[in-house]
Protein backbone atom coordinates (compact mmCIF):
# COMPACT_ATOMS: atom_id res chain seq x y z
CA UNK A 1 54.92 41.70 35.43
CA UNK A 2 55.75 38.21 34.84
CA UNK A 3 52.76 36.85 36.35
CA UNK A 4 50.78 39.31 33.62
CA UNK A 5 52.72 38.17 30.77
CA UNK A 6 52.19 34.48 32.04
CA UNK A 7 47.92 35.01 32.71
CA UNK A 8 48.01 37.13 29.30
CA UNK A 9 50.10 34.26 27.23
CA UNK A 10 47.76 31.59 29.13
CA UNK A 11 44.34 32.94 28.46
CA UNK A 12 46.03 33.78 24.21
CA UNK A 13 46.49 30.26 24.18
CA UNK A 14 43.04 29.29 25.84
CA UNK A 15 41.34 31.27 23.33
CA UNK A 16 42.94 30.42 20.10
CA UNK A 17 42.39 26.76 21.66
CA UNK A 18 38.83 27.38 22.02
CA UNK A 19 38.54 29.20 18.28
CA UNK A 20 39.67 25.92 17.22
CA UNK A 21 37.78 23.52 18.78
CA UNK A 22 34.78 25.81 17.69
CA UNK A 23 36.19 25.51 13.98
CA UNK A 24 36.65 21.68 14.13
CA UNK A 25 33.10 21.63 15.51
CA UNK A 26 31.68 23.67 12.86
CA UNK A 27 33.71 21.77 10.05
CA UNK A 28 32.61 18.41 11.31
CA UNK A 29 28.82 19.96 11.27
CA UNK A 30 29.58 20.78 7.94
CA UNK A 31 30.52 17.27 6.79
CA UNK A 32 27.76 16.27 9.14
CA UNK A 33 25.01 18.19 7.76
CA UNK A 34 26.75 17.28 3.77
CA UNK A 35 26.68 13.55 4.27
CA UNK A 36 23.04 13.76 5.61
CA UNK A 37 22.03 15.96 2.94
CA UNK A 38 23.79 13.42 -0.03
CA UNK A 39 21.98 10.61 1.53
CA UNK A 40 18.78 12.88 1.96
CA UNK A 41 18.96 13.45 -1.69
CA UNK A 42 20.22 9.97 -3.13
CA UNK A 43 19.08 7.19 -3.06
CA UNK A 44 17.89 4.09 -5.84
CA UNK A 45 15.44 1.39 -6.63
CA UNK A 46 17.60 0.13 -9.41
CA UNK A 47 21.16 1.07 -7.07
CA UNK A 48 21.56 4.36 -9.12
CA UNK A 49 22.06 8.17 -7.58
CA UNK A 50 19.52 10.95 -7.11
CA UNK A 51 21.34 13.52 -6.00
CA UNK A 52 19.63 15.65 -9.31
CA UNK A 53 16.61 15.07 -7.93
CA UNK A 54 15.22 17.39 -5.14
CA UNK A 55 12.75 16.00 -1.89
CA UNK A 56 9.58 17.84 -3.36
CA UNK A 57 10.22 15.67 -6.76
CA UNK A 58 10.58 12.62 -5.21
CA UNK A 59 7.76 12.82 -3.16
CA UNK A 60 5.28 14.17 -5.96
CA UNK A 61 6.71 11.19 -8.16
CA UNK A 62 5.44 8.58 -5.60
CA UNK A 63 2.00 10.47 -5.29
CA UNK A 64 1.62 10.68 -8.74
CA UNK A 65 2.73 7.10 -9.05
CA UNK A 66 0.15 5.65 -6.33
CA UNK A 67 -2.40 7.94 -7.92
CA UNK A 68 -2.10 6.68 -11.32
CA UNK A 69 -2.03 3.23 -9.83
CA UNK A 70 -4.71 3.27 -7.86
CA UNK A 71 -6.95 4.50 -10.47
CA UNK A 72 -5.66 1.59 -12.69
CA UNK A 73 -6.58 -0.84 -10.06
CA UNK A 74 -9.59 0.32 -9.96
CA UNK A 75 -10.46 0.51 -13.48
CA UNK A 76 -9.43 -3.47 -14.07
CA UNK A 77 -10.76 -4.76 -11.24
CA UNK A 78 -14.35 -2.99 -11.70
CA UNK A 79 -15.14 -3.94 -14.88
CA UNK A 80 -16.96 -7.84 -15.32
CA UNK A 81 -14.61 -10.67 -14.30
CA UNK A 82 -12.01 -8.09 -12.83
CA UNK A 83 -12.02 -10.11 -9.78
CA UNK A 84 -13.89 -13.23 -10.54
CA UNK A 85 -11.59 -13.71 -13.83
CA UNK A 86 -8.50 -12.86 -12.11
CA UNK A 87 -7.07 -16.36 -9.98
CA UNK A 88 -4.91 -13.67 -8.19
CA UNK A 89 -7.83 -11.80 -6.85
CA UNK A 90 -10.76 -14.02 -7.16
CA UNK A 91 -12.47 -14.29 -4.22
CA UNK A 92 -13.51 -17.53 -2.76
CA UNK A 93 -15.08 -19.27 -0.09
CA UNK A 94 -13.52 -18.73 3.17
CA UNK A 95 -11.17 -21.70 4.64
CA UNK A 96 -13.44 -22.84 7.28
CA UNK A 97 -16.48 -23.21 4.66
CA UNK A 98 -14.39 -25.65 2.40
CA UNK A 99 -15.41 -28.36 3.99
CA UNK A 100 -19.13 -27.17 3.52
CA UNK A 101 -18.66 -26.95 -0.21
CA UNK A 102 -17.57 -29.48 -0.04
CA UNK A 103 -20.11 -31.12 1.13
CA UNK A 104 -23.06 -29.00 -0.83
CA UNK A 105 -20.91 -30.46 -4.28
CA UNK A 106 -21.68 -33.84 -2.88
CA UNK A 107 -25.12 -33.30 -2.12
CA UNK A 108 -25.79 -31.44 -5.63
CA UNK A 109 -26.04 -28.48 -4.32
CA UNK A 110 -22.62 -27.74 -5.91
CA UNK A 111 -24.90 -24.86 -8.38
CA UNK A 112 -25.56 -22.91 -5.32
CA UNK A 113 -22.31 -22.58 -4.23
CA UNK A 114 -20.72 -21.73 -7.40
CA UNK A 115 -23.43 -18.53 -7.60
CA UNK A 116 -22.77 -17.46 -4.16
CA UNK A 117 -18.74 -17.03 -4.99
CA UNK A 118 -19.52 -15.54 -8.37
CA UNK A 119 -22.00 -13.26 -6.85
CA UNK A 120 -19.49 -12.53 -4.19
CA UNK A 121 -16.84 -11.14 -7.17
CA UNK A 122 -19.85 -9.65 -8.65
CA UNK A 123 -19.74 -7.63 -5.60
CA UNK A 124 -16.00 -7.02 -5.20
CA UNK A 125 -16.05 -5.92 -8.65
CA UNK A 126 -18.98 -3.15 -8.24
CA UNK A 127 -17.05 -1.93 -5.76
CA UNK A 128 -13.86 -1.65 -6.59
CA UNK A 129 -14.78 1.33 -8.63
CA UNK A 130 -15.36 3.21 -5.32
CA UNK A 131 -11.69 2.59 -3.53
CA UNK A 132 -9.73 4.98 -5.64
CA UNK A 133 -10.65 7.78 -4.47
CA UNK A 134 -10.36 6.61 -0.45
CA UNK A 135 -6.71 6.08 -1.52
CA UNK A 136 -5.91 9.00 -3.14
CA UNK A 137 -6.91 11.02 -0.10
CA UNK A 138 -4.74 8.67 2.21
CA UNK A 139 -1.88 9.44 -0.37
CA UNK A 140 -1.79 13.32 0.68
CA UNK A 141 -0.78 12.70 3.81
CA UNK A 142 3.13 10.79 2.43
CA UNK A 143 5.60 12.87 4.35
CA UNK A 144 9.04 13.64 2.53
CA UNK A 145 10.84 11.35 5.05
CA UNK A 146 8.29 8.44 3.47
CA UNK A 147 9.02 9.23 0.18
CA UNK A 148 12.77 8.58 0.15
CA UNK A 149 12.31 5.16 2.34
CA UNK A 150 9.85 4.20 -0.02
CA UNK A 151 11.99 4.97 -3.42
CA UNK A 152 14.62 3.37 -1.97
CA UNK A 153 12.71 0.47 -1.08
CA UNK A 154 11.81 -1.26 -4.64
CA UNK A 155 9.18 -3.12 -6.09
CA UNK A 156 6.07 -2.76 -3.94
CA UNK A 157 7.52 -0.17 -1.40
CA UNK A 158 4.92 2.46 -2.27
CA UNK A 159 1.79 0.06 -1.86
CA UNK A 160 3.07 -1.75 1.25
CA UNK A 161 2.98 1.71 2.57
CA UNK A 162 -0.32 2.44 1.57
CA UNK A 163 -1.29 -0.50 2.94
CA UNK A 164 0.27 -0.22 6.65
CA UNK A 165 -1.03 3.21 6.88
CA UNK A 166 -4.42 3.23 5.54
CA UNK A 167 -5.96 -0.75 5.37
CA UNK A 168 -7.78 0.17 8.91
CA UNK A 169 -9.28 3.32 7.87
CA UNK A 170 -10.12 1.98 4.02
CA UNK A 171 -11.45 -1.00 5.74
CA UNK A 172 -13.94 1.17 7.58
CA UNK A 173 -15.18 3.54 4.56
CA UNK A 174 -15.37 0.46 2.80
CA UNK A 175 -17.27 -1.98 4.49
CA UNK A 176 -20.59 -0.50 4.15
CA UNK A 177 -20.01 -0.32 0.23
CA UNK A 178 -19.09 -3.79 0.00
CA UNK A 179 -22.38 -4.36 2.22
CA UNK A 180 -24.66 -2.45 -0.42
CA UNK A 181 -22.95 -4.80 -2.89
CA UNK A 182 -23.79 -7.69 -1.61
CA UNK A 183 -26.72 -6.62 -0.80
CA UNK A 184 -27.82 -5.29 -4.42
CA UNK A 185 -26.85 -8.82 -5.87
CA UNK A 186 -28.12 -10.83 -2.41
CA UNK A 187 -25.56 -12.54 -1.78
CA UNK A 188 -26.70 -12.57 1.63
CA UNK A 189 -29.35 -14.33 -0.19
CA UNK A 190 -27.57 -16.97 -1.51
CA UNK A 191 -25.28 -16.84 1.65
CA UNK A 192 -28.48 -17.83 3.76
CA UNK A 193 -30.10 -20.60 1.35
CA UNK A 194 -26.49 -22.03 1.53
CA UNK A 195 -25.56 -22.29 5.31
CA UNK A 196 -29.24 -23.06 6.10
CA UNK A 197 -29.18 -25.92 3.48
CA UNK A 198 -25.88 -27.13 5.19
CA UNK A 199 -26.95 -26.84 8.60
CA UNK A 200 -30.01 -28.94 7.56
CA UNK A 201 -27.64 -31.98 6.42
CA UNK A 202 -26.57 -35.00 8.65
CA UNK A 203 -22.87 -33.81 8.90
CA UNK A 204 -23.59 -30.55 10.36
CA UNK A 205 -22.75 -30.75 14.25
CA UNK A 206 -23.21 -26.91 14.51
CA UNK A 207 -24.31 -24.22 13.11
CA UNK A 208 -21.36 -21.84 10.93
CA UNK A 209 -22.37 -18.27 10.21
CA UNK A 210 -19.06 -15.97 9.36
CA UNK A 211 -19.32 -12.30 8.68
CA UNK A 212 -19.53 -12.56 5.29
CA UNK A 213 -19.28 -8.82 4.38
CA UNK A 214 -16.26 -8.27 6.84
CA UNK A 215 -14.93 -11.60 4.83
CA UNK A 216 -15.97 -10.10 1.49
CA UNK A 217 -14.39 -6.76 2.62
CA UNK A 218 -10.55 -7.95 3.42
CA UNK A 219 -10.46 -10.00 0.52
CA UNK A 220 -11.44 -7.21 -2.03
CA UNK A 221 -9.15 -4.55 -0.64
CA UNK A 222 -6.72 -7.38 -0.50
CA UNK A 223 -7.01 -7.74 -4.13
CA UNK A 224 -6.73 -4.11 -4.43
CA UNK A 225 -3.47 -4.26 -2.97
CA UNK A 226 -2.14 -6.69 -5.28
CA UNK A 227 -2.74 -5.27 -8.31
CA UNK A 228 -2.28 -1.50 -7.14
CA UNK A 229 1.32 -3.39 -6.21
CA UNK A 230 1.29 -4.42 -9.87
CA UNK A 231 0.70 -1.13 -11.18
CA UNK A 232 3.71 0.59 -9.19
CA UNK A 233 6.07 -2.31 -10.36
CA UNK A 234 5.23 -1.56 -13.73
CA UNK A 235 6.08 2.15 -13.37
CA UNK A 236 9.38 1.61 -11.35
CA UNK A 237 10.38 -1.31 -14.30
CA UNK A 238 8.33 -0.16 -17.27
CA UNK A 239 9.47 3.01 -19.08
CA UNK A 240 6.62 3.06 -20.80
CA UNK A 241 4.13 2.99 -18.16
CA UNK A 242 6.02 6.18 -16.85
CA UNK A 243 3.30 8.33 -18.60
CA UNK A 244 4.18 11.73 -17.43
CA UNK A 245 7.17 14.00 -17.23
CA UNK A 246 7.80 13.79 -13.37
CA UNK A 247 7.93 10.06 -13.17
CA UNK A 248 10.38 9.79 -16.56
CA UNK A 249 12.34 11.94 -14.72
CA UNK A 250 12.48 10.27 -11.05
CA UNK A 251 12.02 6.63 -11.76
CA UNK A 252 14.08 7.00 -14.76
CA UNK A 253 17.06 8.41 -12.61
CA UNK A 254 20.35 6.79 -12.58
């Protein structure tokens, strides 16, 4: 009998032992699963709270942000002088061709390399008015995971990752438009008559013949980086470029 009342007291206490342990474990899953879910649902790009603001919003905010940005982008830099007006964007001669303007200036043919880099932004700018939509597909694909690293991240977050995730595909759907551009104004043209004329002068040991388009290509999606950057900066700092509802609400949090 005692050995029954000992067993029956022993496996009592094993039990409520057990019921506790599974109560700590489910409290502590509770503060777990709280904590993630306030950090889930905060965050700030001005060091302010979020918790009012749910994943879906967030995310939609950035998309619409990027959207409205990258059709900005592509409105200034398309127009005349969007990129060979702008010193931030304009495109120029590559590195290893200064010293070959160089030399053309001192030749006098200084006039034919001036028209190649304005024909060069001539081309940049006629295409620029074909990116936006390339990014606004890539912008679909923002997970909600993204969208909270990115709001958190501040000025720039958004386009640096637009950038990481999409410059290899946008740089192949966009070569071949910056091609046609450069073809429709020659550049290649101008690109020949140049190098040719250089390769024809005393101080030309060898012969230099880039890729201009693939040159051409990084520098104008470069310079749609920059200002797309400049566009989201102005909606995370500007309340006024926060021109619809959703982004008052999420970039205006505090």
């Amino acid at each position: 009998m005692k050995k029954t009342i000992f067993l029956l007291g022993l496996a009592t206490i094993l039990c409520l032992s057990s019921q506790a342990q599974t109560i700590r474990g489910i409290l502590r899953g509770t503060r777990t699963n709280t904590n993630q879910s306030t950090s889930t649902r905060s965050g700030s790009s001005n060091g302010g709270s979020f918790s009012n603001l749910s994943n879906t919003e967030i995310v939609s905010a950035l998309r619409q942000a990027l959207e409205i940005g990258s059709k900005n982008a592509g409105s200034r830099l398309s127009v005349k002088d969007g990129f060979f007006g702008n010193n931030l964007v304009k495109i120029l001669l590559p590195p290893e061709l200064l010293k070959v303007e160089g030399a053309m200036r001192q030749f006098g043919l200084g006039s034919l390399a001036d028209e190649l880099i304005l024909q060069m932004n001539r081309a940049a700018e006629d295409a620029a008015g074909q990116a936006a939509p390339i990014f606004v597909n890539a912008i679909t694909s923002m997970s909600i995971q993204d969208g909270l690293g990115i709001l958190k991240g501040g000025n720039g977050a958004a386009t640096n990752y637009l950038k990481s995730k999409t410059t290899a595909s946008l740089t192949t759907a966009f070569r071949p438009v910056i091609k046609n551009s450069l073809n429709k104004f020659n550049v290649d043209q101008y690109w020949n008559q140049l190098i040719t004329s250089y390769n024809r002068l005393p101080i030309a040991r060898k012969k230099i013949n880039p890729d201009l388009t693939a040159y051409v290509t990084e520098k104008a999606l470069n310079g749609l980086f920059v200002t797309v950057a400049d566009e989201e900066n102005k909606i995370r700092t500007n309340p006024g470029a926060r021109i619809t509802e959703l982004l008052q609400k999420v970039f205006g949090a505090k």
